[in-house]
PDB file of N, CA and C in Angstrom:
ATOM      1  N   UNK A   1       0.857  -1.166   0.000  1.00  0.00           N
ATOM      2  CA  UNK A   1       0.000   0.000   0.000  1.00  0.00           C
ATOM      3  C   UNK A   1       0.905   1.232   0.000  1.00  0.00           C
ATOM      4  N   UNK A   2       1.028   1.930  -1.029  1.00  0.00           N
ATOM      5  CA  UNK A   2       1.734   3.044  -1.279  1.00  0.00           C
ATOM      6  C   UNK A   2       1.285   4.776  -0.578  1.00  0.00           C
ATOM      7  N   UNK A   3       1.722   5.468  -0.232  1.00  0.00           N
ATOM      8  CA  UNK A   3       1.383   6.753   0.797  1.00  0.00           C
ATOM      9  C   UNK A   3       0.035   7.460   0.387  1.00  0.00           C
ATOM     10  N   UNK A   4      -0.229   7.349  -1.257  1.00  0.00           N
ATOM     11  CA  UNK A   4      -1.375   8.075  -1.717  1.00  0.00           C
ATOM     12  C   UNK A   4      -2.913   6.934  -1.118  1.00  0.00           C
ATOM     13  N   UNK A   5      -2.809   5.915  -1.350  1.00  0.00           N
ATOM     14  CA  UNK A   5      -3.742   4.941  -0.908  1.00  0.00           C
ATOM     15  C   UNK A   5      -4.362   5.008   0.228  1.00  0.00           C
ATOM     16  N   UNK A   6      -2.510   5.003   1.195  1.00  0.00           N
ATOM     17  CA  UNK A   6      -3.207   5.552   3.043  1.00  0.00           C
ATOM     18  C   UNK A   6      -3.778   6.555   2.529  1.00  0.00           C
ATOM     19  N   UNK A   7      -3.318   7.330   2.255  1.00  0.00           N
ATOM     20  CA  UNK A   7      -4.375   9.224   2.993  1.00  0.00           C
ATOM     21  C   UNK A   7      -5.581   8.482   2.231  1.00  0.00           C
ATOM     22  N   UNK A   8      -5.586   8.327   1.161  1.00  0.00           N
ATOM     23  CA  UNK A   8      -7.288   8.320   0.934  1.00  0.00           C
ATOM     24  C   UNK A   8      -8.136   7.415   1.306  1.00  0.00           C
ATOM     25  N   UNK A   9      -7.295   6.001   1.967  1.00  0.00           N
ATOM     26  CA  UNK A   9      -7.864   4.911   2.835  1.00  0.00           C
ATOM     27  C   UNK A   9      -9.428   5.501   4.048  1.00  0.00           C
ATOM     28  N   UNK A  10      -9.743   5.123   4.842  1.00  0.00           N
ATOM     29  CA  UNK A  10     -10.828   5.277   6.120  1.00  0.00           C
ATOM     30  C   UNK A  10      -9.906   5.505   7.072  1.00  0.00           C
ATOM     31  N   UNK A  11     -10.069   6.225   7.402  1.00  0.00           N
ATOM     32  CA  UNK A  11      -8.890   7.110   9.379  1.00  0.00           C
ATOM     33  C   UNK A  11      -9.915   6.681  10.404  1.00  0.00           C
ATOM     34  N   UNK A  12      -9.551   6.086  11.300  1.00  0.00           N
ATOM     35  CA  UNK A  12     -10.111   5.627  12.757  1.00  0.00           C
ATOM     36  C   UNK A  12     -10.669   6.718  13.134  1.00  0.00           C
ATOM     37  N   UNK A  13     -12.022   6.217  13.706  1.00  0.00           N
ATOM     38  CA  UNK A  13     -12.012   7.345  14.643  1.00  0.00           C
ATOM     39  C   UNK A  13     -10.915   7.965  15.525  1.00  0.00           C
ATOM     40  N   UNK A  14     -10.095   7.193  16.425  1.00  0.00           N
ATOM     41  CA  UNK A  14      -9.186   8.273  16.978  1.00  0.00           C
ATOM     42  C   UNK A  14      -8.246   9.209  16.477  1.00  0.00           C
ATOM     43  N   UNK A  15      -7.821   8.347  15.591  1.00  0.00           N
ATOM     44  CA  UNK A  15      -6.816   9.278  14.496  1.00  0.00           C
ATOM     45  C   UNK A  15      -7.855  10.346  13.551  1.00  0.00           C
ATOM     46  N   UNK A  16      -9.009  10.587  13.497  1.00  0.00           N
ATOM     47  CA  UNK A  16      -9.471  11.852  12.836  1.00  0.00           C
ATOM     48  C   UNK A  16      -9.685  12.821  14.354  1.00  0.00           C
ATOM     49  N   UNK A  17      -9.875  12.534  15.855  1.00  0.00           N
ATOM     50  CA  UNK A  17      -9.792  13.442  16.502  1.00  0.00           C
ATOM     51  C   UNK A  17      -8.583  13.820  16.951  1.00  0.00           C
ATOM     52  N   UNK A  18      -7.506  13.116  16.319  1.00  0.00           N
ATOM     53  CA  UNK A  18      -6.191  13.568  16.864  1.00  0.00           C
ATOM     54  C   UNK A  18      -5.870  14.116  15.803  1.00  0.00           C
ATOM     55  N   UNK A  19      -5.780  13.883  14.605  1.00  0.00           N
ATOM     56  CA  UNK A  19      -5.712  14.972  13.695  1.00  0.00           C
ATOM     57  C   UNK A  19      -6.266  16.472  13.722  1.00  0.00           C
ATOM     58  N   UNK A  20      -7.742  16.541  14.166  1.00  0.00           N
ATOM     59  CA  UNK A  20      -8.197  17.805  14.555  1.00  0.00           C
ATOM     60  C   UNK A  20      -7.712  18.174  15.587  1.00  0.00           C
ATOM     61  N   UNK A  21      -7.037  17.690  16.994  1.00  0.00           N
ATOM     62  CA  UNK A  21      -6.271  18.728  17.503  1.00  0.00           C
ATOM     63  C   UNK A  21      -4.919  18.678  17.269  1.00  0.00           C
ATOM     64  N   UNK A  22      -4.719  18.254  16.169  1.00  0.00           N
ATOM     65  CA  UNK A  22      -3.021  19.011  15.478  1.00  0.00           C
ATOM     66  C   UNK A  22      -3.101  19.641  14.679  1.00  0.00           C
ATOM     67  N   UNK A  23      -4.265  19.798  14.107  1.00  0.00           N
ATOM     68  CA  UNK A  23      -4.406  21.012  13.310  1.00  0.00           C
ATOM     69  C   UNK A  23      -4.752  21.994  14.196  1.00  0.00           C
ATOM     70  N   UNK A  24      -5.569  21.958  15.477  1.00  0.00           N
ATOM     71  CA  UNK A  24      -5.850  23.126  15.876  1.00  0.00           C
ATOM     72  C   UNK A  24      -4.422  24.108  16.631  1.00  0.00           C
ATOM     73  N   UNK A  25      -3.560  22.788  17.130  1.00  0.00           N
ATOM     74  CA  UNK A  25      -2.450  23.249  17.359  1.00  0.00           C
ATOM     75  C   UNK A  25      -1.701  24.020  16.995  1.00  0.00           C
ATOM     76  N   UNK A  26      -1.328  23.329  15.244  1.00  0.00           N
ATOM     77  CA  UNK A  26      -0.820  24.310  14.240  1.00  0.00           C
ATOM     78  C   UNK A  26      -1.450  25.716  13.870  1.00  0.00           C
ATOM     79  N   UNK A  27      -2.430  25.693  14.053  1.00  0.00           N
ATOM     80  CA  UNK A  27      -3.123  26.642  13.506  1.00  0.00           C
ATOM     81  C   UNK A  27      -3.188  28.396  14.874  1.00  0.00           C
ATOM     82  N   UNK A  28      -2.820  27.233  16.354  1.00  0.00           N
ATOM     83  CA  UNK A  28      -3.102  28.066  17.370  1.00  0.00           C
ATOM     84  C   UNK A  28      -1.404  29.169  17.281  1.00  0.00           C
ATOM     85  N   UNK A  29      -0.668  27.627  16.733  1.00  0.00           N
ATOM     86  CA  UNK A  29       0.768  28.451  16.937  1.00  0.00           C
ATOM     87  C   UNK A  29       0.595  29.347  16.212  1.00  0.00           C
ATOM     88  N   UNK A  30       0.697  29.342  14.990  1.00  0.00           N
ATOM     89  CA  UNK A  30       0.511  30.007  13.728  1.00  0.00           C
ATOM     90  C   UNK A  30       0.414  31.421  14.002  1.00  0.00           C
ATOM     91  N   UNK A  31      -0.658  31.409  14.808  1.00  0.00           N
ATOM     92  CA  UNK A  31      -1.586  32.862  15.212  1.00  0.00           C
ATOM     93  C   UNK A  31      -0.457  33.450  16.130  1.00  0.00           C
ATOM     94  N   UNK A  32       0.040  32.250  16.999  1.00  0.00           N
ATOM     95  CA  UNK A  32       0.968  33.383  17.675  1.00  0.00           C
ATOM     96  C   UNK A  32       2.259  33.741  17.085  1.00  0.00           C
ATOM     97  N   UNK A  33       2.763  32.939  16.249  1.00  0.00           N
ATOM     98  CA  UNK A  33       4.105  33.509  15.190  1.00  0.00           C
ATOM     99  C   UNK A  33       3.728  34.525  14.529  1.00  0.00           C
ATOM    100  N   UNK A  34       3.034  34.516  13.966  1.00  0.00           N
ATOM    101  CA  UNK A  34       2.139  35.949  12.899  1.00  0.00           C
ATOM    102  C   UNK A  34       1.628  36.814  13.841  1.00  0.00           C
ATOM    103  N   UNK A  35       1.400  37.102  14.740  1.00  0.00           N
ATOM    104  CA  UNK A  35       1.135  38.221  15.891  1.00  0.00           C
ATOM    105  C   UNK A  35       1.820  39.043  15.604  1.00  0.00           C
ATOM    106  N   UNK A  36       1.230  40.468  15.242  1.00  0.00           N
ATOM    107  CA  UNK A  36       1.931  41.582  15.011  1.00  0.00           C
ATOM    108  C   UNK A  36       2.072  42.543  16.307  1.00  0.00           C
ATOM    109  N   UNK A  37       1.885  42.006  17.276  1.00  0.00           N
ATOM    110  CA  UNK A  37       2.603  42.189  18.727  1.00  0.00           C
ATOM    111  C   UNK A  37       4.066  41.712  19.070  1.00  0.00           C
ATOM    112  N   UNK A  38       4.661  42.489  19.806  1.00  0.00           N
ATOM    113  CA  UNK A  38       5.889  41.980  20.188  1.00  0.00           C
ATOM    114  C   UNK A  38       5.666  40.965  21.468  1.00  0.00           C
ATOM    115  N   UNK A  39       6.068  39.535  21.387  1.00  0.00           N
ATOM    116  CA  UNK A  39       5.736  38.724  22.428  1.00  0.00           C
ATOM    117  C   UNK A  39       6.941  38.402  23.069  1.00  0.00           C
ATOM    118  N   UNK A  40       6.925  37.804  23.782  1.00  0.00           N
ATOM    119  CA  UNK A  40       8.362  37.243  24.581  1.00  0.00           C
ATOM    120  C   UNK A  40       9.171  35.704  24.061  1.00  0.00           C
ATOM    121  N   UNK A  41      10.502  35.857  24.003  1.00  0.00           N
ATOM    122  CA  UNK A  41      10.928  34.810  23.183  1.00  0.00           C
ATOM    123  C   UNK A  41      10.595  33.288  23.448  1.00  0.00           C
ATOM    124  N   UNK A  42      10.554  33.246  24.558  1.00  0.00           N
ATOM    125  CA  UNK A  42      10.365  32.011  24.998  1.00  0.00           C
ATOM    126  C   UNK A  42       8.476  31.478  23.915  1.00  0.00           C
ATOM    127  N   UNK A  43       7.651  32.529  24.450  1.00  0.00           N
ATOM    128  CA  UNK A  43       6.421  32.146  23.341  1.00  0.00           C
ATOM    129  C   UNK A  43       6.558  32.263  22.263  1.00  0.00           C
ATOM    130  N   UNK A  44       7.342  32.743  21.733  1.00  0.00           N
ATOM    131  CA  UNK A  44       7.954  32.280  20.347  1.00  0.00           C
ATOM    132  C   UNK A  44       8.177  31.343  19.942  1.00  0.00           C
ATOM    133  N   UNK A  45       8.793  30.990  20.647  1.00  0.00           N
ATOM    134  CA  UNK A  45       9.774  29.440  20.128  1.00  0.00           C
ATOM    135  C   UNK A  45       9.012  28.502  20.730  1.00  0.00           C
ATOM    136  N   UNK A  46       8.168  28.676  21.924  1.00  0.00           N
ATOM    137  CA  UNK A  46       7.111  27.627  22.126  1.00  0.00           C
ATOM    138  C   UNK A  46       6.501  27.052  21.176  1.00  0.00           C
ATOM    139  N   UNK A  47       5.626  28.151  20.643  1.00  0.00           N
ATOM    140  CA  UNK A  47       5.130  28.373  19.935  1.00  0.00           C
ATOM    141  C   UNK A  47       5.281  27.527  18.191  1.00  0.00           C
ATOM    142  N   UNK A  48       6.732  27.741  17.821  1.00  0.00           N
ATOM    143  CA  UNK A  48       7.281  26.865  17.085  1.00  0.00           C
ATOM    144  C   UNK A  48       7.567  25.422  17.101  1.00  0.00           C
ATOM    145  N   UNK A  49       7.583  25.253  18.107  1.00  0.00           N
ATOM    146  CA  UNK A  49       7.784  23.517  18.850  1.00  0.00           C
ATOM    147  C   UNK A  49       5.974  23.075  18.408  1.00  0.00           C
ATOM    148  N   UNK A  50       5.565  23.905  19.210  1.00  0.00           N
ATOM    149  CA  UNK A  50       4.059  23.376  18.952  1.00  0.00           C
ATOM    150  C   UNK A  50       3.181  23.009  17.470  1.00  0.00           C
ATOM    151  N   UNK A  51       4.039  24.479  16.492  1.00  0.00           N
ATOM    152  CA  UNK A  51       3.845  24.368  15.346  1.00  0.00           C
ATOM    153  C   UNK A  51       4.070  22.908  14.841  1.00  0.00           C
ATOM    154  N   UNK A  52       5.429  22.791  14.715  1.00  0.00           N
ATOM    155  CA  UNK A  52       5.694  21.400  14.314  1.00  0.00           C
ATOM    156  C   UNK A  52       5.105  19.765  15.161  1.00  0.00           C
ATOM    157  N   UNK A  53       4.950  20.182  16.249  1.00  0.00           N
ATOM    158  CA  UNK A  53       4.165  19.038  16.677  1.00  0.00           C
ATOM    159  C   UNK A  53       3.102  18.353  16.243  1.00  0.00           C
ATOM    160  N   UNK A  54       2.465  19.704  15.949  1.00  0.00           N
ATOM    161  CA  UNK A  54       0.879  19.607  15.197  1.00  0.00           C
ATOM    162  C   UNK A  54       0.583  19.442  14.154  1.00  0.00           C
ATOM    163  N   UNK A  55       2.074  19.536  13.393  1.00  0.00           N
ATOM    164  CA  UNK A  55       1.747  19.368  11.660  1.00  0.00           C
ATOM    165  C   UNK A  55       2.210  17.630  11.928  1.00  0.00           C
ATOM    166  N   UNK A  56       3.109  17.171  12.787  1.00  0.00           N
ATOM    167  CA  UNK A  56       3.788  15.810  12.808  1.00  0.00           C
ATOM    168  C   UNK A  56       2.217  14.773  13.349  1.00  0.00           C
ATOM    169  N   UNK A  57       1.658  15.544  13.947  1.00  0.00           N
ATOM    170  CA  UNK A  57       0.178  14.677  14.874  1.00  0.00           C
ATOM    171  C   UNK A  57      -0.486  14.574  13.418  1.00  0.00           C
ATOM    172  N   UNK A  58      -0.917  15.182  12.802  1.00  0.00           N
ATOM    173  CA  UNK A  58      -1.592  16.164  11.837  1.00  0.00           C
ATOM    174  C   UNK A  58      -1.347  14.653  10.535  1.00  0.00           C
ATOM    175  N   UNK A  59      -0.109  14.905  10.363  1.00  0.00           N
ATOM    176  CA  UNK A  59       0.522  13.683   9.450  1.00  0.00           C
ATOM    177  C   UNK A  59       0.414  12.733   9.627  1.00  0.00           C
ATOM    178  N   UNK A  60       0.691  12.055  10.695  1.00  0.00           N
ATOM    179  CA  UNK A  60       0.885  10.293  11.044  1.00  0.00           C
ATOM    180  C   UNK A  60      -0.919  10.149  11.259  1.00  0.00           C
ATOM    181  N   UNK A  61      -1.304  10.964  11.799  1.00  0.00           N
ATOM    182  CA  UNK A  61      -2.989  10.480  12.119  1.00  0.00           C
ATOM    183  C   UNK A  61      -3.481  10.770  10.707  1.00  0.00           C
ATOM    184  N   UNK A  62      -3.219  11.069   9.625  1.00  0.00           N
ATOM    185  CA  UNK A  62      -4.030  11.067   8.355  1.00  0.00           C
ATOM    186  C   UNK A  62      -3.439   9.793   7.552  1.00  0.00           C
ATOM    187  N   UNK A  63      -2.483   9.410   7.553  1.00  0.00           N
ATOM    188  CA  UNK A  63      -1.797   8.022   7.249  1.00  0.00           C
ATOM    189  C   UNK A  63      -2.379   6.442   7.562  1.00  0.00           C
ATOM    190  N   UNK A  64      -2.831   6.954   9.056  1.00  0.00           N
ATOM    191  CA  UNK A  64      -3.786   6.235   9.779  1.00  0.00           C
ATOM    192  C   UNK A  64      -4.347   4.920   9.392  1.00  0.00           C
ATOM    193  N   UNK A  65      -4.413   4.018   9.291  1.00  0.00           N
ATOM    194  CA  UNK A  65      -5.612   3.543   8.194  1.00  0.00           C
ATOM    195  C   UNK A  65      -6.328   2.576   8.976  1.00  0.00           C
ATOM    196  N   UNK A  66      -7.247   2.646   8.346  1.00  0.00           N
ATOM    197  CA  UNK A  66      -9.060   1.508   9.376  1.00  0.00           C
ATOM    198  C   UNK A  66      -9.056   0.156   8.711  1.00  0.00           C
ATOM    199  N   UNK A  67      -9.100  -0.623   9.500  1.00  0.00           N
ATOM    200  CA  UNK A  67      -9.134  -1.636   8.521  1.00  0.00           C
ATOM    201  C   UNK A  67      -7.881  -2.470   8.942  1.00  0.00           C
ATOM    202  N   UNK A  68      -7.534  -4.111   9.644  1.00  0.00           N
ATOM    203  CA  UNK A  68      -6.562  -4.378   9.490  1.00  0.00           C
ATOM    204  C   UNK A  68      -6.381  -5.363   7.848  1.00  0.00           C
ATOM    205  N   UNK A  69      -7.378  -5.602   7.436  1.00  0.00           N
ATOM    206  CA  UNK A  69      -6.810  -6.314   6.303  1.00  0.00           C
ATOM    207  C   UNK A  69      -6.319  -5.669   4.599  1.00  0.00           C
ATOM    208  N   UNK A  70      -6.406  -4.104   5.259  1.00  0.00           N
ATOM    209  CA  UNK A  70      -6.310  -3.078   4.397  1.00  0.00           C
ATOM    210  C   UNK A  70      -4.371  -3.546   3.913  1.00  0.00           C
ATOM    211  N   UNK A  71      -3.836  -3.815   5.180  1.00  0.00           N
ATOM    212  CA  UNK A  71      -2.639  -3.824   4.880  1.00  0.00           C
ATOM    213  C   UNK A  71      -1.617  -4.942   4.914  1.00  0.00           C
ATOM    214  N   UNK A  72      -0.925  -5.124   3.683  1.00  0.00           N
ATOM    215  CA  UNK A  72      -0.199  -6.442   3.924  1.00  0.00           C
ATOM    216  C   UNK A  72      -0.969  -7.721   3.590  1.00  0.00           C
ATOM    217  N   UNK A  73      -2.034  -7.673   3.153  1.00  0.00           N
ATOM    218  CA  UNK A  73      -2.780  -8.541   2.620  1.00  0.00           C
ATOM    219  C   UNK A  73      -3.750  -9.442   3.360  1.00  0.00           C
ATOM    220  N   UNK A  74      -4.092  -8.662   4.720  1.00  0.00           N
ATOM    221  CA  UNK A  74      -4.542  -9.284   6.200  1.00  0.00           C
ATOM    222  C   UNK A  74      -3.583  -9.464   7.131  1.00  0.00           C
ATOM    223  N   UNK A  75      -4.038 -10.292   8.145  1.00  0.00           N
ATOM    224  CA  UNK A  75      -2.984 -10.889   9.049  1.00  0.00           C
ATOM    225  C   UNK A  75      -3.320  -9.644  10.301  1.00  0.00           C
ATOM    226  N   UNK A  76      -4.170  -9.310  10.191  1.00  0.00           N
ATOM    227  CA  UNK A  76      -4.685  -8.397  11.269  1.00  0.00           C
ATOM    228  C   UNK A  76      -4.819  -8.712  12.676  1.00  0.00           C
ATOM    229  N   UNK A  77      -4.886  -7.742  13.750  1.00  0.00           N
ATOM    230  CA  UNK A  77      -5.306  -8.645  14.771  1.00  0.00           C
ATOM    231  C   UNK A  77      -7.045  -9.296  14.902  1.00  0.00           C
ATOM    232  N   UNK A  78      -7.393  -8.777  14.186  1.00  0.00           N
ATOM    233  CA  UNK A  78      -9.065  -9.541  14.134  1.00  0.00           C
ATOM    234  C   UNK A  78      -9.040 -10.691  13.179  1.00  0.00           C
ATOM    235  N   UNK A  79      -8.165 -11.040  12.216  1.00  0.00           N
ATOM    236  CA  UNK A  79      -7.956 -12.187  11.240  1.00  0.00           C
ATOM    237  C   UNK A  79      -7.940 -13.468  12.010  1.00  0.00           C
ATOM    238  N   UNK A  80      -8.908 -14.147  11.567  1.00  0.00           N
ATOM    239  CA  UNK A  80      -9.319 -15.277  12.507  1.00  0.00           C
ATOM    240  C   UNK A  80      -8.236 -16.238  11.786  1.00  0.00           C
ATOM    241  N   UNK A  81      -7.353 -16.147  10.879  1.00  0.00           N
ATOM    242  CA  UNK A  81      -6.482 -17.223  10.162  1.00  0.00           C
ATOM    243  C   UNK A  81      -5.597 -17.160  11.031  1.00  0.00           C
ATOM    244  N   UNK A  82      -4.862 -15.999  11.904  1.00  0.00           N
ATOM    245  CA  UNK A  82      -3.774 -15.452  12.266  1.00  0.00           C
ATOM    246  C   UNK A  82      -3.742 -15.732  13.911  1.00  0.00           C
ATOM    247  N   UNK A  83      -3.250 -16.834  13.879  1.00  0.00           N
ATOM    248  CA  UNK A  83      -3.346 -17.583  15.336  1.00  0.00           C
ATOM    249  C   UNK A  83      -2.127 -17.140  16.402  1.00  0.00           C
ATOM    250  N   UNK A  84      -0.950 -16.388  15.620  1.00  0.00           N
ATOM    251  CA  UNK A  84       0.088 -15.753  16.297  1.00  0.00           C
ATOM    252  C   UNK A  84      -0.317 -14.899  16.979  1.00  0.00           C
ATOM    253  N   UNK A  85      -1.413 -14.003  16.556  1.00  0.00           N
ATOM    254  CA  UNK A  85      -1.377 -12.551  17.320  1.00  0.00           C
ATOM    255  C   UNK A  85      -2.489 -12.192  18.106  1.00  0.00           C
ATOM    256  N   UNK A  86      -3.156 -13.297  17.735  1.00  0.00           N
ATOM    257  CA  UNK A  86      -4.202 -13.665  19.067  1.00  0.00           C
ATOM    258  C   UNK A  86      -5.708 -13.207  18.086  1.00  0.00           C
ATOM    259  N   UNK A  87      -6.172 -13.679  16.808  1.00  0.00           N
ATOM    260  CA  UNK A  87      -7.050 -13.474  15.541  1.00  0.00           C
ATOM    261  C   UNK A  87      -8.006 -14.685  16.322  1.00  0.00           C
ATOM    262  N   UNK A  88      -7.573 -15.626  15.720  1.00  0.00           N
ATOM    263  CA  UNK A  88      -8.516 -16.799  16.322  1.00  0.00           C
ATOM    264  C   UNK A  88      -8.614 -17.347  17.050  1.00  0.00           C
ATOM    265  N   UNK A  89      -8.246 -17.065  18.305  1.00  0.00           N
ATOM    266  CA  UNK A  89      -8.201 -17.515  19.845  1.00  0.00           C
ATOM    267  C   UNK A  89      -9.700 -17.019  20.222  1.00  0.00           C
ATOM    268  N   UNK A  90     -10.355 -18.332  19.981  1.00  0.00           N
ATOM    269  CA  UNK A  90     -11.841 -18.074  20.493  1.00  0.00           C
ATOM    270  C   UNK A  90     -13.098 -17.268  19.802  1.00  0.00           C
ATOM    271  N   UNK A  91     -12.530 -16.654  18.697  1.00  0.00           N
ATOM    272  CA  UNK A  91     -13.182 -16.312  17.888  1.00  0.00           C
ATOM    273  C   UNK A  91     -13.636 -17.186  17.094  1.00  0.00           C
ATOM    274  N   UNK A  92     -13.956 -17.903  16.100  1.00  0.00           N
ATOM    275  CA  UNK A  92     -14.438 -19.061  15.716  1.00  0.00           C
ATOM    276  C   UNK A  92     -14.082 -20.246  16.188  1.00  0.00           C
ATOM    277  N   UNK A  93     -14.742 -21.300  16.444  1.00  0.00           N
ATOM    278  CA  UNK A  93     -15.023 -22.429  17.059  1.00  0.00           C
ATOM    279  C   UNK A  93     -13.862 -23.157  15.711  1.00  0.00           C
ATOM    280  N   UNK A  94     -14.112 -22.983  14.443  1.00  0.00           N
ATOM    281  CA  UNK A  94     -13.928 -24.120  13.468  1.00  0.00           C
ATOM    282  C   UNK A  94     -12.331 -24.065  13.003  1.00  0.00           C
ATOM    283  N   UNK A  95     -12.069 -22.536  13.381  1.00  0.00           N
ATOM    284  CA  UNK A  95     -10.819 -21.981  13.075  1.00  0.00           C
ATOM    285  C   UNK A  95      -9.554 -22.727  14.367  1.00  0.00           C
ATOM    286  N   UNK A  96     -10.125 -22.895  15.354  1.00  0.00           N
ATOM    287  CA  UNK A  96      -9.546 -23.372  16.216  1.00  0.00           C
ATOM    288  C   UNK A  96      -8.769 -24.575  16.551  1.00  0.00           C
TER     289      UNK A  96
END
């Protein structure tokens, strides 16, 4: 599965609310780098840390993807074939 596939894949629910607060992050820094007030350095550069945090949250949670048999061809942890990772342990009777 190549990088364009993830993004346009299904995002978990958690990873679309962690994406929205790394965007809000980015977006909060943003406001304070572009402040046409003089602020104090330290919120500056906070400020910048945060920036990039939020674009890095922002990224890996849109990559995200729903679905374990989306990737690798199955072998998920819900794959009832996949007796290593704990798939069919008790989940089907026949698989067992």
């Amino acid at each position: 599965m190549n990088i364009m596939e993830r993004v346009k894949a299904p995002t978990p629910k958690f990873f679309r609310v962690l994406r929205t607060i790394g965007l809000a992050l980015a977006a909060a820094s943003g406001v304070l780098l572009a402040a046409p007030i003089a602020l104090p350095a330290a919120i500056v550069t906070l400020a910048g840390y945060v920036a990039v945090a939020g674009a890095v949250v922002t990224a890996v949670s849109q990559t995200a993807v729903d679905g374990e048999g989306l990737l690798n061809g199955g072998g998920g942890v819900s794959d009832p074939k996949n007796k290593m990772n704990g798939g069919g342990l008790g989940s089907d009777p026949k698989m067992n």
